[in-house]
Each structure stands twice: as structure tokens, then as C-alpha cells.
Protein backbone atom coordinates (compact mmCIF):
# COMPACT_ATOMS: atom_id res chain seq x y z
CA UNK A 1 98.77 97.79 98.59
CA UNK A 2 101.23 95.16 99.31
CA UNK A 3 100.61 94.77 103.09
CA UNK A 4 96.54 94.45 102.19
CA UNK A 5 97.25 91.97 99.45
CA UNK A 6 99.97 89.31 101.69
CA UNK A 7 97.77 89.89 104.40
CA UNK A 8 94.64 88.63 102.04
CA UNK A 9 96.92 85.99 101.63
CA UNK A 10 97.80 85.08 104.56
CA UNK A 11 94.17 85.26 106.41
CA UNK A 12 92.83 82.76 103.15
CA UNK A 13 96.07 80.53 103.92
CA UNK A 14 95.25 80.51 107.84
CA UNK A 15 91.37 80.17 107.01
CA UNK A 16 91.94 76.70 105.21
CA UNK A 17 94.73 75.17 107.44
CA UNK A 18 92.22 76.10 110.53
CA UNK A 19 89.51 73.68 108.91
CA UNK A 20 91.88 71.13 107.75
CA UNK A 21 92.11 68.42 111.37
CA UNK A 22 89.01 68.18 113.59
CA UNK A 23 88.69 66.09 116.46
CA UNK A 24 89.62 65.15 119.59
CA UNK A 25 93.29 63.26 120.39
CA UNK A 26 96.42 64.57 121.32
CA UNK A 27 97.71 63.97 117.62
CA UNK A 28 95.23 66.37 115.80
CA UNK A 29 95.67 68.80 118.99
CA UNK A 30 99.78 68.76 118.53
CA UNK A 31 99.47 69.08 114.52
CA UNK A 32 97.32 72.40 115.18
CA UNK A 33 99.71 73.72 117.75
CA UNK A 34 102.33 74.17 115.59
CA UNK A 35 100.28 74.85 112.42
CA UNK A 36 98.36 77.90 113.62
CA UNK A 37 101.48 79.25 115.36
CA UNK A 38 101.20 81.65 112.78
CA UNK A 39 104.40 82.48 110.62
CA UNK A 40 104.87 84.09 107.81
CA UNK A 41 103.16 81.57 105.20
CA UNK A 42 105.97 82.70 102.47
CA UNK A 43 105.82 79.26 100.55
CA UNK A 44 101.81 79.01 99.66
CA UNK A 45 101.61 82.37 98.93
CA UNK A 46 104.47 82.25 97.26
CA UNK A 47 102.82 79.03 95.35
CA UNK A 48 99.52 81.09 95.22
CA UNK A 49 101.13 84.37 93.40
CA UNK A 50 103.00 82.26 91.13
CA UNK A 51 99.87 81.17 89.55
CA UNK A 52 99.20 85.03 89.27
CA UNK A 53 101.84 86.20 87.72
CA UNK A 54 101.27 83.27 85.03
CA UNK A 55 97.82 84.48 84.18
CA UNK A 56 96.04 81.01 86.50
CA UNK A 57 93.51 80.61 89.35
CA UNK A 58 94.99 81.03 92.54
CA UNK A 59 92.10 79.37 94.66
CA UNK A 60 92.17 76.61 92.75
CA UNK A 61 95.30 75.69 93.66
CA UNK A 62 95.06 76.72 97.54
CA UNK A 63 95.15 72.97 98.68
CA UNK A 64 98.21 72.45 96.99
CA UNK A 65 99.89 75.49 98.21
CA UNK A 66 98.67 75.10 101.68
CA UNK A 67 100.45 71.59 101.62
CA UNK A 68 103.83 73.34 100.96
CA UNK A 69 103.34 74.84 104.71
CA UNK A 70 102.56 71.30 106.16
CA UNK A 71 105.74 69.89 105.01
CA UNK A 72 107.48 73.10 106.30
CA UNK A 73 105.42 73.05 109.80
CA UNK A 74 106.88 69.79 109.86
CA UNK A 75 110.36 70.70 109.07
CA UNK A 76 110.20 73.04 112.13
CA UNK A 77 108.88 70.63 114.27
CA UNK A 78 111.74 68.62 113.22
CA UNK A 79 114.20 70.80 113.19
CA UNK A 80 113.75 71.34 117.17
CA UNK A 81 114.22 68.58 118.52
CA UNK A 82 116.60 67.88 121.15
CA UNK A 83 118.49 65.59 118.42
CA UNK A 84 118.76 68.25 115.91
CA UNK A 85 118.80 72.09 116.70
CA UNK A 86 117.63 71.43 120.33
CA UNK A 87 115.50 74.99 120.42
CA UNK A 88 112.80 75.46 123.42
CA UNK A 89 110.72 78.02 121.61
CA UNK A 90 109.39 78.77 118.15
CA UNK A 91 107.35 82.08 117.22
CA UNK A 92 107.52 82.84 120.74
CA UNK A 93 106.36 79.79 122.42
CA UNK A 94 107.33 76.46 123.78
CA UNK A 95 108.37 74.13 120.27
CA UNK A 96 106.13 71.34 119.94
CA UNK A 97 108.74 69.11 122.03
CA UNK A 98 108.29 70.72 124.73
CA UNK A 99 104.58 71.20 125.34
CA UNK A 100 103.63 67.77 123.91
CA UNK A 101 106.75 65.09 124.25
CA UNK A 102 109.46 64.28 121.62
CA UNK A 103 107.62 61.33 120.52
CA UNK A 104 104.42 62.90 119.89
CA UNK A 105 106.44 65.91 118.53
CA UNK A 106 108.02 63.15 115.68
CA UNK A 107 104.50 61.65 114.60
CA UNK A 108 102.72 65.32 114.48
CA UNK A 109 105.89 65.68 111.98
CA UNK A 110 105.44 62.61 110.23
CA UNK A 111 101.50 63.27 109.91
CA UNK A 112 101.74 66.91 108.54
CA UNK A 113 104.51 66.09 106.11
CA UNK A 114 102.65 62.40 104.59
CA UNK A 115 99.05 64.47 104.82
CA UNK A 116 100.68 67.56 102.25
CA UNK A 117 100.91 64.30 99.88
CA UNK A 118 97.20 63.29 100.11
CA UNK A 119 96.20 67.31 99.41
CA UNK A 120 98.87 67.36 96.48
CA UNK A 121 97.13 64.67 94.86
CA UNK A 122 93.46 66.20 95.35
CA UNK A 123 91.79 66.46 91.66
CA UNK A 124 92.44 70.24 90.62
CA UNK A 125 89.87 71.50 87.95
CA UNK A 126 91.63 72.55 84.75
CA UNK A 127 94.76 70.41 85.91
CA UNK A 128 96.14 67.61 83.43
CA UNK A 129 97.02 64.51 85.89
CA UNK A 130 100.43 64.75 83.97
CA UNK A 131 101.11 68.73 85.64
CA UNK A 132 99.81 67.60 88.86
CA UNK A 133 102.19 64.40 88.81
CA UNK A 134 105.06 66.67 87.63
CA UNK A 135 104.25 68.65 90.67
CA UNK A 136 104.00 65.61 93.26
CA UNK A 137 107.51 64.54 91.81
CA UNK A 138 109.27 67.90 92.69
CA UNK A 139 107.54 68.22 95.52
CA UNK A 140 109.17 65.11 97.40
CA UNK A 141 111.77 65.89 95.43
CA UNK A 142 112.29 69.14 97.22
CA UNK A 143 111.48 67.93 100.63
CA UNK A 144 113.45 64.74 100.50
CA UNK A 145 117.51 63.59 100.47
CA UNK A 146 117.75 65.90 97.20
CA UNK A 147 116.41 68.72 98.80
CA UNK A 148 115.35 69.70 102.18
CA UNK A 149 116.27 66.72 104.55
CA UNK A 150 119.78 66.33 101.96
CA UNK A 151 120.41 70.00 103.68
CA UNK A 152 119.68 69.27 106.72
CA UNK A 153 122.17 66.38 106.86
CA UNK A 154 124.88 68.87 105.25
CA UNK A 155 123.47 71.39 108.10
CA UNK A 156 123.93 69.12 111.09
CA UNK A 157 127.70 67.55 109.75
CA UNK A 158 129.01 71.07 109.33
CA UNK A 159 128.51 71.93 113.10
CA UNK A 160 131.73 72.54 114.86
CA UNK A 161 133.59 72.77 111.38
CA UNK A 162 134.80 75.20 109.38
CA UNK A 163 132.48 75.38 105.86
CA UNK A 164 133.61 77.31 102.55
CA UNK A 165 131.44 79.98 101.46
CA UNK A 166 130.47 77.52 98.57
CA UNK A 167 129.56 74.66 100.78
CA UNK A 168 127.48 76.97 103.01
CA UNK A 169 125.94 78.07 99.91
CA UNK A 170 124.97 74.75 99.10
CA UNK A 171 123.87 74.14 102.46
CA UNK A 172 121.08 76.35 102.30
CA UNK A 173 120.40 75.68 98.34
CA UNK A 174 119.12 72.40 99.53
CA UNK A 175 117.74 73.09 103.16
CA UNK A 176 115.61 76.22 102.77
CA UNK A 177 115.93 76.92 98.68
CA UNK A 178 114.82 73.44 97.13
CA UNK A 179 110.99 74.46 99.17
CA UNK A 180 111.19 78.34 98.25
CA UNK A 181 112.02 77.23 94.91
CA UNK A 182 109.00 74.34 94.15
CA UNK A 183 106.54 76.51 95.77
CA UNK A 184 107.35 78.89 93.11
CA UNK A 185 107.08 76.09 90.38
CA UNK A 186 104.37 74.29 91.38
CA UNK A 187 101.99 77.76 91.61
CA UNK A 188 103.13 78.23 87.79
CA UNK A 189 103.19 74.41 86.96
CA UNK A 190 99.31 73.84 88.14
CA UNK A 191 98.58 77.10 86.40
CA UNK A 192 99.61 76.42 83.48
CA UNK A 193 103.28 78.51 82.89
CA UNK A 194 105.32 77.78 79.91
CA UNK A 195 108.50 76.65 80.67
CA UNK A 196 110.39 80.04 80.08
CA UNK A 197 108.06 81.32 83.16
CA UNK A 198 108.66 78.37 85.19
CA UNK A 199 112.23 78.84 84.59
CA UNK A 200 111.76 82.62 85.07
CA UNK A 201 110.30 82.03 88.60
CA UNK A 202 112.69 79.31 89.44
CA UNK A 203 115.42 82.04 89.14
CA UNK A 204 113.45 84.49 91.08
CA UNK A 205 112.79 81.67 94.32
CA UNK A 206 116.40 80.38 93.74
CA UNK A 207 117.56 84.48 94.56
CA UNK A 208 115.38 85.00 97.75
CA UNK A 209 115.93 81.71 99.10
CA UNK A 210 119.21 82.78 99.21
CA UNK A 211 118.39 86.41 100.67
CA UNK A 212 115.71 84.80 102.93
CA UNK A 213 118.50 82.79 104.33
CA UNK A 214 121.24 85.17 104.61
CA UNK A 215 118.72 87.83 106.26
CA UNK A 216 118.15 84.92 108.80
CA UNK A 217 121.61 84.86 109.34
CA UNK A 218 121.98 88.54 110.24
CA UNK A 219 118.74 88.72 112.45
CA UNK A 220 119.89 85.48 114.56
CA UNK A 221 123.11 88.23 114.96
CA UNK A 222 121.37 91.78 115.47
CA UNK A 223 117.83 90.77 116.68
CA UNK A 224 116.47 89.64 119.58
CA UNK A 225 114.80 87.08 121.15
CA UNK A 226 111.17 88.55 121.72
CA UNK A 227 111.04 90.25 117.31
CA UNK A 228 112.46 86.75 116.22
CA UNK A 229 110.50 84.37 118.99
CA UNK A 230 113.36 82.02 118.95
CA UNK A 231 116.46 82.70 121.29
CA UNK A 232 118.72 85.00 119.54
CA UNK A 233 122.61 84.40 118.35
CA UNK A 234 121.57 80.93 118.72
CA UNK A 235 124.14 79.89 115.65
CA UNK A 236 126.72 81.29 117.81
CA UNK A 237 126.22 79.41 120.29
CA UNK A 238 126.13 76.34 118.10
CA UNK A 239 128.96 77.46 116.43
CA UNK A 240 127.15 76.79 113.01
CA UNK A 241 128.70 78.56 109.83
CA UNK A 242 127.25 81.61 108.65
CA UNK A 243 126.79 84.15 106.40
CA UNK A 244 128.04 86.65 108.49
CA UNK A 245 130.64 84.87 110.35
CA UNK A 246 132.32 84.10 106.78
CA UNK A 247 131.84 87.70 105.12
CA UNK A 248 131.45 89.71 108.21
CA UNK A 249 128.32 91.43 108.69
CA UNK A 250 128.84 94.17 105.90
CA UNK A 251 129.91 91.67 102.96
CA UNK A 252 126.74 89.90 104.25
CA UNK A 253 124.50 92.49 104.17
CA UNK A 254 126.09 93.10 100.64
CA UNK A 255 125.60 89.68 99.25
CA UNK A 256 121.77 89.81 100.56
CA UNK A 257 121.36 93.07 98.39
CA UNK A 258 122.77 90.88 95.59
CA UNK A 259 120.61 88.07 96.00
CA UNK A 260 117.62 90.69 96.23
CA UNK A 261 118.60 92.30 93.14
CA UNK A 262 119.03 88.87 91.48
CA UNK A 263 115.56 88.15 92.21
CA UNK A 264 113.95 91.60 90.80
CA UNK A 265 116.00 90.97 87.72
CA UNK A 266 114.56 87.32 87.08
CA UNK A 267 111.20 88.76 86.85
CA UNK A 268 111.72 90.96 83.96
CA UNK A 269 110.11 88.47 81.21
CA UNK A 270 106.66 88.37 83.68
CA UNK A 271 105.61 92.11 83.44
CA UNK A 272 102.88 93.77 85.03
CA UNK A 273 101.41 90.28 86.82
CA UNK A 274 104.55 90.15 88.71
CA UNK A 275 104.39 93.51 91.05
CA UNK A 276 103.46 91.33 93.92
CA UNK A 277 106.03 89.05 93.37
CA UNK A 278 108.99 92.43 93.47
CA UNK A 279 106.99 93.54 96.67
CA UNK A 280 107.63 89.82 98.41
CA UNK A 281 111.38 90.04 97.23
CA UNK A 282 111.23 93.24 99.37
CA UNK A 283 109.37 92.21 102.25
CA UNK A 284 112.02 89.67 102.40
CA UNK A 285 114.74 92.49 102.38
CA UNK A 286 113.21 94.89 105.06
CA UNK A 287 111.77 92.01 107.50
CA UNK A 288 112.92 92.06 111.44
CA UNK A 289 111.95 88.05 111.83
């Protein structure tokens, strides 16, 4: 029931991003290379059964969600650059750097991540404009120097040092958490959560960012390169602090459980709307990319 309902997910994710840029120019043509490289959509849907498990619309909030995956399409692009984690491939084929030119690669960044802003601030009926600024504000929030790019910079300083488990913790609190975490909060903000559900799901995307991230860290160790579609023990070879290389691979593997169970745990006050969200903690735990 799971697989049938992320995959429902997922296709009404894909449909909308596939109608979003039309036209001709290398610009729109680079932005849809890297947004219909697939992936695993976790942040909208993540947005989108948020709303659920508060008792609100999911498809009227699918614009919002869906700009949660431009700013993290961007991220990616970002992310491989030559500058920052220099990586050829991404879901299995050439990054955007490579088929299209750094520069280009930058501006298809730049456009994704300042378009999410325009859909964020599309009128949503039922939505106060006081939620939907609350929402805009954590969003940027999220994605900026507090959040995502703030963890990037911690992420590209540590390389070639030796980080504390806390620090590494932090790291990814900022890097990959802050978005797990909003799109979680801004599915129950738009739909209308109280704040002890809001705080409820903040908990539960605060715990699998955590897992999502350590499971990362273990696949980049024990996959390989055609499951992930990236080059694998690539933190190795940029001798970046992990998980793994700080607990060893079982005390990892451990602390992942923990996060896991963390998450299940935060969901307790939802009930019965949540199931989906306890199947996506899973997902997270059992996936091989």
C-alpha cells in the first residue's frame, strides 16, 4: 500500500514539474535536465503528506511542495560543481556541468532556486497570507546561511580535517535537515496544523534527516556506483568526515536505527493520518540509494 501511495506521489510530483518551463533556449533545456532526472522527490511529498496527516488538502498545496524540489534540484546542481564536490555524474548521468558548461550549470541553479520563490508565493485557496508568509520566511530560512548553504560552508571547511561527532552532526542539521525539516512544516503550516503538530512533525523530519543522512553515509561505503548513480566511496576519496568513519560502520548503522526510531516515536500525537508518514521513515531505513 505504501509503494502504490509514494509512487502516486511521486508520478503527481513529476506530472507538475514536467509542465512547469516550456520553450526553447538552452536555460529552460538545462533546468529540465536536471529536474526530470528523476530522484526520489522525498521533500514535496514529504510537504504533501504533512498536510495529510494534519487533516488538509494536499493538491492544494502541490505548487508549494513542488518548489521545495526546485531549491533542492538546485542544491545538486550546485553541489557538483568543479568548485564544490567536483562529481561527473548524478542519478546515473553526466551532472549538469558537464553536459551543459559550469556557467550555464550556475544560472539553471540560480533560476530553479529564485523560481521556488515565485510558486511559494502563488495565492493558495483556504491559505491566510499570514501562514503562507510564515512559510516563505522558513523557507529561505532553510535554504539560506541558517540552513542549507550555512551547511554547506561547514561541509566544504571540514574537508581534510578531523570533525567531532557533534560538529558533523551539525553539519548535516543545517545542510540536508533544515529542507527535510520545512518541507515537513510548511505541508502542516499551509494546512492548517496547530502548533503541537507542527512541532510534532518537526521532530519527526528533524529524526530522518538525520537517518537519511547517515544511511547516505553507509551507501557511499557499501554501495556501488551503478544502485547509487554517483561514483561510490566518493567521501573517501575526499576524505570528508563521516558517520561511519567516526563510529565505524556498526555504531553507524546503530545510530541510524536510533534516528529511525526517534522519528516513529514523534508521530505518536498524529494517529491514524500518520501511517504514511511511519512507512516513509522506513523507506528511508531499507533504501539502497
Amino acid at each position: 500500500m505504501f509503494q502504490k501511495d509514494l509512487e502516486a506521489h511521486v508520478r503527481q510530483v513529476d506530472s507538475y514539474l514536467a509542465q512547469l518551463f516550456s520553450g526553447n533556449g538552452i536555460l529552460i533545456e538545462s533546468m529540465n535536465y536536471s529536474l526530470a532526472a528523476g530522484g526520489k522527490r522525498i521533500r514535496p511529498v514529504l510537504a504533501l503528506a504533512a498536510a495529510k496527516a494534519v487533516g488538509g488538502d494536499e493538491e492544494s498545496i502541490l505548487p508549494a511542495a513542488c518548489a521545495l524540489e526546485l531549491i533542492h534540484t538546485y542544491s545538486l546542481i550546485h553541489d557538483d560543481l568543479p568548485a564544490m564536490d567536483n562529481d561527473d555524474y548524478r542519478r546515473g548521468r553526466l551532472s549538469n556541468h558537464k553536459a551543459f558548461g559550469v556557467g550555464q550549470a550556475i544560472l539553471a541553479g540560480d533560476a530553479l532556486l529564485t523560481y521556488a520563490f515565485e510558486l511559494l508565493a502563488q495565492s493558495i485557496t483556504g491559505v491566510t497570507p499570514e501562514r503562507q508568509l510564515r512559510v516563505i520566511r522558513e523557507v529561505a530560512q532553510a535554504a539560506g546561511p541558517e540552513g542549507m548553504v550555512g551547511g554547506q560552508v561547514l561541509d566544504l571547511a571540514a574537508e581534510e580535517k578531523d570533525l567531532a561527532l557533534a560538529e558533523l552532526e551539525r553539519v548535516h542539521r543545517l545542510k540536508t535537515g533544515a529542507m527535510l525539516v520545512v518541507s515537513a512544516r510548511l505541508g502542516a503550516i499551509l494546512a492548517g496544523g496547530t502548533e503541537e503538530k507542527i512541532e510534532a512533525l518537526t521532530n519527526y523530519a528533524q529524526a530522518i534527516g538525520l537517518a537519511f543522512q547517515i544511511r547516505d553515509d553507509i551507501l557511499d561505503l557499501e554501495g556501488d556506483s551503478k544502485s547509487l548513480g554517483k561514483p561510490a566511496q566518493s567521501d573517501i576519496r575526499q576524505h570528508k568526515a563521516t558517520y561511519p568513519s567516526l563510529m565505524g560502520i556498526e555504531g553507524a548503522k546503530a545510530e541510524f536505527m536510533n534516528k529511525t526510531d526517534e522519528a516513529h516515536a514523534a508521530l505518536e500525537t498524529l494517529g491514524e493520518r500518520s501511517g504514511f508518514l511511519h512507512d516513509l521513515a522506513d523507506y528511508i531505513a531499507q533504501r539502497k540509494y
